[in-house]
Structures are given as C-alpha cells and as structure tokens.
Protein backbone atom coordinates (compact mmCIF):
# COMPACT_ATOMS: atom_id res chain seq x y z
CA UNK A 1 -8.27 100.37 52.00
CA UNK A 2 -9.95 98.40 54.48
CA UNK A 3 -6.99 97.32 56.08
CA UNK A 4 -5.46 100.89 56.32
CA UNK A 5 -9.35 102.08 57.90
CA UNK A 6 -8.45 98.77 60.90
CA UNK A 7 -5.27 100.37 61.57
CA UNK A 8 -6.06 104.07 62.16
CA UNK A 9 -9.46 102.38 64.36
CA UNK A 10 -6.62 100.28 66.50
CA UNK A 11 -4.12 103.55 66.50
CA UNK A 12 -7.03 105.60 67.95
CA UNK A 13 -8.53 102.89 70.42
CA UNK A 14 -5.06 103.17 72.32
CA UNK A 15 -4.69 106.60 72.47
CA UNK A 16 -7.58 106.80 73.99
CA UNK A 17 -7.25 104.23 76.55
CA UNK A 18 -3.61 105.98 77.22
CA UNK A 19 -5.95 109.26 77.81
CA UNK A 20 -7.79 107.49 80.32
CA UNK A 21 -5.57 105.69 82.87
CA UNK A 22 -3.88 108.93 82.68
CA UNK A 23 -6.75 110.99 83.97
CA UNK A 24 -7.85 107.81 86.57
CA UNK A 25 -3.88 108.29 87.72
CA UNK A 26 -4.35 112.06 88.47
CA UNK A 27 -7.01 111.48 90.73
CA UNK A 28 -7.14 111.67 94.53
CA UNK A 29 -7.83 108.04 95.09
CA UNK A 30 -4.61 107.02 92.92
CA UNK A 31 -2.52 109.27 95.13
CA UNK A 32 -3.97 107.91 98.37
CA UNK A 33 -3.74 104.88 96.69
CA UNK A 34 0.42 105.18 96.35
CA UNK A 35 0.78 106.96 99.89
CA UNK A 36 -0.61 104.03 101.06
CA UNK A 37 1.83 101.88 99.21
CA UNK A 38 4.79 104.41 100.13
CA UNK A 39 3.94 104.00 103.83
CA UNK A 40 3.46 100.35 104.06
CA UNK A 41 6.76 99.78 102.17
CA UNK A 42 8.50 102.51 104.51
CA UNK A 43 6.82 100.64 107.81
CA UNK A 44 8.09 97.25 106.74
CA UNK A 45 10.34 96.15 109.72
CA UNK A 46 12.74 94.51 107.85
CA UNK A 47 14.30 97.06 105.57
CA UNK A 48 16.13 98.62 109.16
CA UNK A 49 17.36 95.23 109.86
CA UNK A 50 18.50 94.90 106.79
CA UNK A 51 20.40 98.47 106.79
CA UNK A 52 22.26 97.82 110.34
CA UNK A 53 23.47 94.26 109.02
CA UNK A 54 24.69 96.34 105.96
CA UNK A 55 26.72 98.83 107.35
CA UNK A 56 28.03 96.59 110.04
CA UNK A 57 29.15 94.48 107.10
CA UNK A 58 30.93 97.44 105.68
CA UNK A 59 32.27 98.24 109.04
CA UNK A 60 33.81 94.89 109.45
CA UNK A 61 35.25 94.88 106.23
CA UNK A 62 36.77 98.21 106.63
CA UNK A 63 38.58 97.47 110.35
CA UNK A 64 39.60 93.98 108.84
CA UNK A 65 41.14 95.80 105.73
CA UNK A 66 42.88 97.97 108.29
CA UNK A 67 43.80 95.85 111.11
CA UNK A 68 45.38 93.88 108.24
CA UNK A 69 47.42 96.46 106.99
CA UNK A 70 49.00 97.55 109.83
CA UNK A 71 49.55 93.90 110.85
CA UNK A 72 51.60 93.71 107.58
CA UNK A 73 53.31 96.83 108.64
CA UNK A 74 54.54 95.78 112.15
CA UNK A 75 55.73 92.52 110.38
CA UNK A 76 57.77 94.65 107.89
CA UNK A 77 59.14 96.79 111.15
CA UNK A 78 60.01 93.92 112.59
CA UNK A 79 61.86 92.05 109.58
CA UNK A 80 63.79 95.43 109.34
CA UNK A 81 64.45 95.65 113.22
CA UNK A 82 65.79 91.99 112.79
CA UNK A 83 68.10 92.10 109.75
CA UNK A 84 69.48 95.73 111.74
CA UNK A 85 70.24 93.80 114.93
CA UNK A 86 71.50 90.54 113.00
CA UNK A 87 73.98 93.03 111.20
CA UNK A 88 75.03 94.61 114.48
CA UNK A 89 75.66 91.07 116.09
CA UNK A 90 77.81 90.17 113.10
CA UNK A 91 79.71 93.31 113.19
CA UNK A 92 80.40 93.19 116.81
CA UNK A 93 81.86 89.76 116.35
CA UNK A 94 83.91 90.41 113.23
CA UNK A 95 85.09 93.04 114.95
CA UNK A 96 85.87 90.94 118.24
CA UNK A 97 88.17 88.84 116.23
CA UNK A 98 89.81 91.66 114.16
CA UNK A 99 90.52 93.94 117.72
CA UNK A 100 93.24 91.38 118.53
CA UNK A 101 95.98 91.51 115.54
CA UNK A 102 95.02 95.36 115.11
CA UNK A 103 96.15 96.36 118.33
CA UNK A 104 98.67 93.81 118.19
CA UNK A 105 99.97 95.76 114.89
CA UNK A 106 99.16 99.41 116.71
CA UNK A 107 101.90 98.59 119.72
CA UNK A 108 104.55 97.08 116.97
CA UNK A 109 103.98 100.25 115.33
CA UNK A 110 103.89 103.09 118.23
CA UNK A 111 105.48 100.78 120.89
CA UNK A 112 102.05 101.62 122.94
CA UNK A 113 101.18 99.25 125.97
CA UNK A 114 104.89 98.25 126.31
CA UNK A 115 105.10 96.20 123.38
CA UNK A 116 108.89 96.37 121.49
CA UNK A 117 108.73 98.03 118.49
CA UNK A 118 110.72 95.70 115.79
CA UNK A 119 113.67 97.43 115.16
CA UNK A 120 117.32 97.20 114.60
CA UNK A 121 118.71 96.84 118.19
CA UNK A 122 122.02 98.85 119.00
CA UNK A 123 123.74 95.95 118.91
CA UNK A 124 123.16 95.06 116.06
CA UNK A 125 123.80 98.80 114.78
CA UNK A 126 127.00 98.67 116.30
CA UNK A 127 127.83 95.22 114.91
CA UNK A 128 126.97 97.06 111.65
CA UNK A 129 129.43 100.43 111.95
CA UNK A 130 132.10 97.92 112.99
CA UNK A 131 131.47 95.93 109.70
CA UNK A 132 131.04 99.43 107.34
CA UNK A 133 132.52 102.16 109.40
CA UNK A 134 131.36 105.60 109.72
CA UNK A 135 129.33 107.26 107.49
CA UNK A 136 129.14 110.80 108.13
CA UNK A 137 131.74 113.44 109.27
CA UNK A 138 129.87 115.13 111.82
CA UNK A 139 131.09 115.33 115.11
CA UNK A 140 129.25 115.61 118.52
CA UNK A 141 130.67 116.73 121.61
CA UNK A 142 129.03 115.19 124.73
CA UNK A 143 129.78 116.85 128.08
CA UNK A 144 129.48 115.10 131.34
CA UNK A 145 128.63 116.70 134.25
CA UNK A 146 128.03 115.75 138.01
CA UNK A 147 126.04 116.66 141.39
CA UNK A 148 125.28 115.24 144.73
CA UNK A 149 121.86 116.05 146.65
CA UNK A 150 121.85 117.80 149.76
CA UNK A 151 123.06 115.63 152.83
CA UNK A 152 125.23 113.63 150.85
CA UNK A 153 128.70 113.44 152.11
CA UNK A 154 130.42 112.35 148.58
CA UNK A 155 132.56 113.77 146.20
CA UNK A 156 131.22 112.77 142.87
CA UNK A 157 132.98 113.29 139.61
CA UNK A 158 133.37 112.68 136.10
CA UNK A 159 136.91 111.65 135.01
CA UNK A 160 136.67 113.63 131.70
CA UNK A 161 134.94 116.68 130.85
CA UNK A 162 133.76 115.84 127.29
CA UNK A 163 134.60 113.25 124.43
CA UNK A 164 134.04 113.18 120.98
CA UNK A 165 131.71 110.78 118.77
CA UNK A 166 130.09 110.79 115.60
CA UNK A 167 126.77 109.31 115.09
CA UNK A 168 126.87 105.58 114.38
CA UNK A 169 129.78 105.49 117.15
CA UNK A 170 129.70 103.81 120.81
CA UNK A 171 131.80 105.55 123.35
CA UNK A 172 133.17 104.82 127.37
CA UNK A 173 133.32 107.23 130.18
CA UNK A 174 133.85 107.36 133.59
CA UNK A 175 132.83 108.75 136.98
CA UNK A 176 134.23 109.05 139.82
CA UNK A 177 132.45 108.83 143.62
CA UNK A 178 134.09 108.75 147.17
CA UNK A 179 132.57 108.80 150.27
CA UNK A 180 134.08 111.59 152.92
CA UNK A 181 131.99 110.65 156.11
CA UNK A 182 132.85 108.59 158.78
CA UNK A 183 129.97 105.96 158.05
CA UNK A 184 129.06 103.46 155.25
CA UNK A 185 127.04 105.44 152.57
CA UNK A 186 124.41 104.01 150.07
CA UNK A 187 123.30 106.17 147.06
CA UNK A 188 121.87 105.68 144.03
CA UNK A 189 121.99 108.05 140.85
CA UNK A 190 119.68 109.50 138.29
CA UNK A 191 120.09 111.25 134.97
CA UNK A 192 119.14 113.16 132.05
CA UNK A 193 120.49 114.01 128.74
CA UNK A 194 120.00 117.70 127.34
CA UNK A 195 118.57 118.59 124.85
CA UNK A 196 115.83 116.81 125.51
CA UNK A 197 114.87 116.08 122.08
CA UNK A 198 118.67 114.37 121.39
CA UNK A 199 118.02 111.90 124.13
CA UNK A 200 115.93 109.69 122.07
CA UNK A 201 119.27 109.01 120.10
CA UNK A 202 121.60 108.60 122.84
CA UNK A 203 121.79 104.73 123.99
CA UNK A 204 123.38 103.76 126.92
CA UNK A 205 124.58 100.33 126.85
CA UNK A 206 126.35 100.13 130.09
CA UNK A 207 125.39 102.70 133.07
CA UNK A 208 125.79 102.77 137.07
CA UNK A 209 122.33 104.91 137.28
CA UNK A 210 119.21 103.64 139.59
CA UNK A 211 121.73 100.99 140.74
CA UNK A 212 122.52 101.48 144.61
CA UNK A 213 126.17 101.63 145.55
CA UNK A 214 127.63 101.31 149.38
CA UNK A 215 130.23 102.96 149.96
CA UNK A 216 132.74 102.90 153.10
CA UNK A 217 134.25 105.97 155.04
CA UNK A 218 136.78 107.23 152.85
CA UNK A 219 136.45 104.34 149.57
CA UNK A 220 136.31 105.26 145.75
CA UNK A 221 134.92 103.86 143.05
CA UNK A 222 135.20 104.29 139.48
CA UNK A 223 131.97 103.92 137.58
CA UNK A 224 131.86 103.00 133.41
CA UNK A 225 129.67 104.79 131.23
CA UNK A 226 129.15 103.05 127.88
CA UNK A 227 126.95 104.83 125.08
CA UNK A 228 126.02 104.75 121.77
CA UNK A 229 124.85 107.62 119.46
CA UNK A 230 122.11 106.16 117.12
CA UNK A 231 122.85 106.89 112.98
CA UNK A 232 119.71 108.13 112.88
CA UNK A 233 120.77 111.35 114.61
CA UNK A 234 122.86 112.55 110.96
CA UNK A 235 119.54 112.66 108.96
CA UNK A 236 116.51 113.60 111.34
CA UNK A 237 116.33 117.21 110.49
CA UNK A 238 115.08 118.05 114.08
CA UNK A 239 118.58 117.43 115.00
CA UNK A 240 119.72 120.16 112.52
CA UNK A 241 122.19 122.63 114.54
CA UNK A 242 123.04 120.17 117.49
CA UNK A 243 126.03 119.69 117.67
CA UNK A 244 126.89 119.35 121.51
CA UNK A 245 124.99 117.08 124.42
CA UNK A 246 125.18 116.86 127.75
CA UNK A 247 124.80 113.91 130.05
CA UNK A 248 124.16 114.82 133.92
CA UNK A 249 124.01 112.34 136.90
CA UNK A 250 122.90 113.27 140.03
CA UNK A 251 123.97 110.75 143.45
CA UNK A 252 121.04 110.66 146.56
CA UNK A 253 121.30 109.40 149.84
CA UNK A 254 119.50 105.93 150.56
CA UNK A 255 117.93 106.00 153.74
CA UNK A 256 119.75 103.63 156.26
CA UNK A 257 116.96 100.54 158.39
C-alpha cells in the first residue's frame, strides 16, 4: 500500500509539471523567445552560401551527365559513319577488280566494244557441211542486182541473175564492170542485202566492195562474189517465209588529184 500511495504521488508530480511548461510555452515571452531564434537562424550568412554551392553542385553534375552523353553519342555516330565508309571503300575496290572480267565476259557475249564473239567461224562451218553435207531441203534464191551513181561512165553488171543455195551452202558469182569514157576511171562499190533482217546470215567470204578499181577507156573486168548462207538461217523462226534475197552493189566515181 505504501508503495502503490509513492507511485500515484510521482504519476501526479509529472503531470503537473507537464501542465506547467505548457502554460510558460503559451506565453508571449516564449514566442518572442522562438522569433528570436527563427530570425537569428534565418540571418545566419552561411546557410545562402551554402545553398548556391548546392545547386551549383547539382548544376555541374547535371551538364557533366549530359555533356557525357552526347559525347558517347557522337562517338557511336562516328563508329557508324566509319564502318559505312570502310564498307563503301571495300566495295568500290571489290568491285574495281570484278569490272574487268565482267565486261570482258559482256563483249564475248554481245560482241559490244568490238570484241569477237567466240563462235564457229564460216570456215569452219563450211569445213563442217563439206564433212556432213546438207541438212535441210530448203532452197533460197538470191538475186543480184546492179547500179552505177550518177556521173559514172560504166556499164556495170552481174553475169547471172540469180542462183540457188540452201542454208549451210557457200556459193560464187560474178559481176561484170567496163569503163565507156575516154579516160582512166576509179570507183569503188557498196552494198546491201534485202531483207534486212536475212543479212545477218549471209557471209561473204570473197567480195570486190569498198575496194577501189581503175579502170582504162574501154577495159572490163570480171569481179568474184563468194558467199556463204549461215545454217542458222533453217531454224531462226524470224526467217520463217523467206525464201528469196537480194544482193545489190552500187559503183561511185573516185574523185581524180
């Protein structure tokens, strides 16, 4: 009992002691009292010093964070820009070395530029219908046919009108010139096979044409046409429904020094 009697004494000694700073905390000296703490701690020249370093620390970091990233960026561009141009450089040069035997195989092919396309020569086509004969029964007939330009004084012929040939098969012809003026005459002769589509199969082997000839008042001459009518004409189905071809020379006048 006398223990419990202490206790309650204590409990109610620090209630009331709690009672009192309260009412000595609500009075207008304690508030002046914490203004006057308030304001000293808010006029302390240090804390804006310490604020400004702050945020120029978190300034700094920030730009450094950035300025790093796009440094990192730019290095990225450029790795990319370099592996792009490295590529381009390597292409260029494969490419260099590959231009060579491509175009090399492009003329074989198309006979562009001039280059001889690798094919079986008439000669040796002709060495070949000697050895196996002919091989079709189709039969061309190729005219001949003759002019002289104006001025020139010659009488220009062919001995035959026509001959007959089947493909695979070499033929001879003739012309015939003569000059009827009183003066040595140089001409020289062009020509042209119709239809102009069936020239690509009609080979002459020997000809007179683009080569001058002089002749004297009142000479003749007999000139040798030797051709050759490729195989190839039988089964190339643009030559379907030919069946005649005409070769016509024409003799001009060379101008005399």
């Amino acid at each position: 009992m006398i223990r419990s009697s202490r206790n309650v004494h204590l409990l109610s000694s620090s209630l009331k002691s709690l009672a009192a700073f309260t009412r000595s905390q609500s009075t207008p000296a304690a508030a002046t009292s914490h203004r006057s703490i308030f304001n000293a701690t808010a006029a302390d020249p240090l804390r804006p010093t310490i604020a400004s370093f702050a945020r120029r620390c978190y300034t700094s970091g920030t730009a450094s964070s950035a300025a790093g990233a796009a440094a990192a960026s730019r290095d990225r561009r450029s790795r990319r820009i370099l592996a792009y141009l490295t590529a381009v450089v390597f292409a260029m040069v494969g490419c260099t070395y590959a231009a060579v035997p491509l175009y090399r195989r492009f003329c074989q092919a198309t006979g562009y530029g001039g280059t001889v396309q690798r094919r079986e020569s008439v000669e040796e086509k002709i060495a070949r219908h000697a050895r196996d004969g002919t091989t079709t029964s189709r039969e061309l007939v190729v005219q001949f046919n003759a002019d002289v330009a104006d001025g020139m004084p010659w009488k220009f012929t062919p001995t035959q009108r026509e001959v007959r040939v089947k493909p695979g098969e070499s033929a001879l012809a003739f012309y015939t010139a003569e000059n009827r003026s009183s003066a040595p005459i140089t001409g020289v002769s062009t020509y042209n096979v119709t239809p102009m589509k069936a020239a690509i199969y009609f080979n002459k082997i020997q000809c007179f044409c683009f080569e001058e000839q002089r002749l004297l008042p009142g000479e003749q001459i007999d000139m040798p046409v030797f051709f050759y009518i490729d195989p190839e004409f039988e089964t190339d189905p643009k030559m379907d429904g030919i069946n005649n071809i005409m070769l016509s020379y024409t003799f001009f006048k060379v101008g005399e020094e």
